[in-house]
C-alpha atoms as a PDB file:
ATOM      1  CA  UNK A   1     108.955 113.612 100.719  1.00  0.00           C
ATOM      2  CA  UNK A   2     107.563 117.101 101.526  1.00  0.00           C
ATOM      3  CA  UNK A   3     104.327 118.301 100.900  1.00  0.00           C
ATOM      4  CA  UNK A   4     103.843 120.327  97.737  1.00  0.00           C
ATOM      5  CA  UNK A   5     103.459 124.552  97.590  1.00  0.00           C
ATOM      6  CA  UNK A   6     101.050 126.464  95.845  1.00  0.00           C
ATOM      7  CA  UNK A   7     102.646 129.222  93.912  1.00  0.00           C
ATOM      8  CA  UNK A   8     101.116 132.549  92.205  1.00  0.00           C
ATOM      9  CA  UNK A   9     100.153 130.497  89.431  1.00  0.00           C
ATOM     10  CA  UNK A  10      98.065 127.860  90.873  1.00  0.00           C
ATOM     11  CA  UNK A  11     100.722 125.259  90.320  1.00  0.00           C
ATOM     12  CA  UNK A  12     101.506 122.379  92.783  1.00  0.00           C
ATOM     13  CA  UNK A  13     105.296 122.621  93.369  1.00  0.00           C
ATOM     14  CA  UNK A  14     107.851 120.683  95.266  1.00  0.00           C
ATOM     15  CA  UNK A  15     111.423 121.546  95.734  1.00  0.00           C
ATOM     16  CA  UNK A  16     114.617 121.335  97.750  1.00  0.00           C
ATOM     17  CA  UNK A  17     116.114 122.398 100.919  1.00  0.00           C
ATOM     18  CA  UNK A  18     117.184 125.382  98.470  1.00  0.00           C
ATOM     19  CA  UNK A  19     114.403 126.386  96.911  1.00  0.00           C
ATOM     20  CA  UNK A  20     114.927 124.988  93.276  1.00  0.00           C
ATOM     21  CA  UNK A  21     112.084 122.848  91.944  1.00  0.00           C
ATOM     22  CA  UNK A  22     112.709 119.458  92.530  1.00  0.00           C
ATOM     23  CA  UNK A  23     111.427 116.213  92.729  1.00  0.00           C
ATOM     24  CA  UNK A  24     113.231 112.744  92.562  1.00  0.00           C
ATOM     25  CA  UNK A  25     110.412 109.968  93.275  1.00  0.00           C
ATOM     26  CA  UNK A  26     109.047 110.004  89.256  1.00  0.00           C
ATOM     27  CA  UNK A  27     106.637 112.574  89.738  1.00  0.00           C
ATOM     28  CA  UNK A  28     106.946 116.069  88.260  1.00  0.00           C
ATOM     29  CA  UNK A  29     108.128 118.779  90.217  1.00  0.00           C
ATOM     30  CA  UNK A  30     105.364 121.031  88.651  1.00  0.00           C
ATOM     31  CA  UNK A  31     102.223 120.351  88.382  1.00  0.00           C
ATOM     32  CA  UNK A  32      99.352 122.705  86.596  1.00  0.00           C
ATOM     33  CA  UNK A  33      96.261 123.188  87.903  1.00  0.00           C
ATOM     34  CA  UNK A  34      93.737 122.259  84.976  1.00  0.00           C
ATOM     35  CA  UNK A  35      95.872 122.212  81.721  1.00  0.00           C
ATOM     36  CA  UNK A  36      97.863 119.049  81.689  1.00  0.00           C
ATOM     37  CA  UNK A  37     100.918 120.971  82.472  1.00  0.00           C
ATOM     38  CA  UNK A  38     104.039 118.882  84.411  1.00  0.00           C
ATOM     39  CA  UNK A  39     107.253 119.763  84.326  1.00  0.00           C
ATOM     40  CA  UNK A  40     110.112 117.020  86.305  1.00  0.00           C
ATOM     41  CA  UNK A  41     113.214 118.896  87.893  1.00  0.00           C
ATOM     42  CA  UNK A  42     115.977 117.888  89.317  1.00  0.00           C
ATOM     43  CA  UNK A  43     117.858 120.716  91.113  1.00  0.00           C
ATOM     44  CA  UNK A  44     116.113 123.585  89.495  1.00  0.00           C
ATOM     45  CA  UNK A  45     116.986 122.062  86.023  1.00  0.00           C
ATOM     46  CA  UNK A  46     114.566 120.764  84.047  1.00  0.00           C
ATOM     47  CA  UNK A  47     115.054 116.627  83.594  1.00  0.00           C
ATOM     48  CA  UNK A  48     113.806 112.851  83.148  1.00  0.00           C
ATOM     49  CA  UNK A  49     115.471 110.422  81.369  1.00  0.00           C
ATOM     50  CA  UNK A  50     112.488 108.182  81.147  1.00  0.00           C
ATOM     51  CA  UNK A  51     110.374 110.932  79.192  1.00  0.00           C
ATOM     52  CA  UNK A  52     109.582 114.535  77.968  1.00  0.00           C
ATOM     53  CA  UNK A  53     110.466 116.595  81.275  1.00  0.00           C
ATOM     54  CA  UNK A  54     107.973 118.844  80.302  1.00  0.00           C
ATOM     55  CA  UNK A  55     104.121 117.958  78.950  1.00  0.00           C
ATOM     56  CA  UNK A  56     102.036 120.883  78.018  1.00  0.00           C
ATOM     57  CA  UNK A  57      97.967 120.627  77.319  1.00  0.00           C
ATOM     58  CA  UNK A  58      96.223 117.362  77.010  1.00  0.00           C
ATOM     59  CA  UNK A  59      95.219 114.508  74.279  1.00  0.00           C
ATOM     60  CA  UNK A  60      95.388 116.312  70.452  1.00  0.00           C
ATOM     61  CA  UNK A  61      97.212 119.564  72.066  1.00  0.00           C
ATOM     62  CA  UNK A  62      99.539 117.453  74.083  1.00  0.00           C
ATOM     63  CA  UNK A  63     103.270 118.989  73.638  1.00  0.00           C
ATOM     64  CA  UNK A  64     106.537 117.047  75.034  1.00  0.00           C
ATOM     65  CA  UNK A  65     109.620 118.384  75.051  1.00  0.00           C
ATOM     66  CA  UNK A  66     112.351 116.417  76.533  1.00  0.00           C
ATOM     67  CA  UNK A  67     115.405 117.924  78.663  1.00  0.00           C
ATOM     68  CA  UNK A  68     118.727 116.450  80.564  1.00  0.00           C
ATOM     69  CA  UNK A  69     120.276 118.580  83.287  1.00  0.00           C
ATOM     70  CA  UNK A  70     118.470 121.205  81.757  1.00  0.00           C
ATOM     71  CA  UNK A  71     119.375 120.799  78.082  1.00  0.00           C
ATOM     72  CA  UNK A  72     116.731 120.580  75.701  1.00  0.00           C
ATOM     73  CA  UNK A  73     117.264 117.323  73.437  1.00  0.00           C
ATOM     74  CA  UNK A  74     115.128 115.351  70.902  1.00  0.00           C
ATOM     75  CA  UNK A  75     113.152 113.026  71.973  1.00  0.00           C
ATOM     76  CA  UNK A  76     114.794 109.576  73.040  1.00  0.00           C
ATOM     77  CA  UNK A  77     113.238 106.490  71.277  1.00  0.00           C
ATOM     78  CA  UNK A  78     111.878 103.911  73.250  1.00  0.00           C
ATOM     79  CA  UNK A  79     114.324 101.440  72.858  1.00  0.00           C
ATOM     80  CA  UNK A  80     116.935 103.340  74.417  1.00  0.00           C
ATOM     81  CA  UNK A  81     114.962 104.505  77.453  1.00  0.00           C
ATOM     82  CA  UNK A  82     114.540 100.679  77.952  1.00  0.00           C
ATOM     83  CA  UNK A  83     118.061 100.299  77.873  1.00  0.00           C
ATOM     84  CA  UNK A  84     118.734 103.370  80.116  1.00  0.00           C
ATOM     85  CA  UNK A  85     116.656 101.956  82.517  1.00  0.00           C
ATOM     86  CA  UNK A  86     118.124  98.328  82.465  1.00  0.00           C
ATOM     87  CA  UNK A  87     121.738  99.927  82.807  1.00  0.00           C
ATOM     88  CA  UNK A  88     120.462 102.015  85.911  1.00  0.00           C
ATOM     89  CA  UNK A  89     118.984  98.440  87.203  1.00  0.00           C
ATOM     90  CA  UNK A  90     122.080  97.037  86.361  1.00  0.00           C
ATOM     91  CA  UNK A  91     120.545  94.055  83.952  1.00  0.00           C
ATOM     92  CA  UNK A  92     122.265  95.019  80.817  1.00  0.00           C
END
């Protein structure tokens, strides 16, 4: 995996061989400095299937908003991400 940038803003940031954020162990591909901010790319889109792709601010200001190959969707209840993540284990 290659190390992280700094960019203008402060932010950690990892992406590809061309330049898109992007990040495909878990981790976000954006990472704020001090304000809870993470964002998880994949190919300069924003997405996680196993979360909100994007968390801004921390504990009572915490804000998720939750993305697929960079379409914003509502939030997935837990029951299906369990389910997503058994059929990508192949257990279902």
């Amino acid at each position: 995996m290659p190390e992280p940038e700094i960019d203008i803003n402060g932010d950690e940031v990892w992406r590809n061989a061309n330049g898109q954020y992007h990040r495909t162990d878990g981790h976000p591909a954006v990472v704020g400095p001090n304000d809870g901010y993470r964002a998880w790319y994949k190919n300069g889109k924003l997405h996680r299937l196993d979360g909100p792709a994007v968390i801004r601010g921390m504990e009572f200001h915490r804000r998720e908003y939750w993305y697929i190959n960079g379409k914003q969707i509502k939030p997935i209840p837990d029951i299906i991400l369990e389910l997503s993540k058994r059929l990508d284990d192949n257990e279902v």
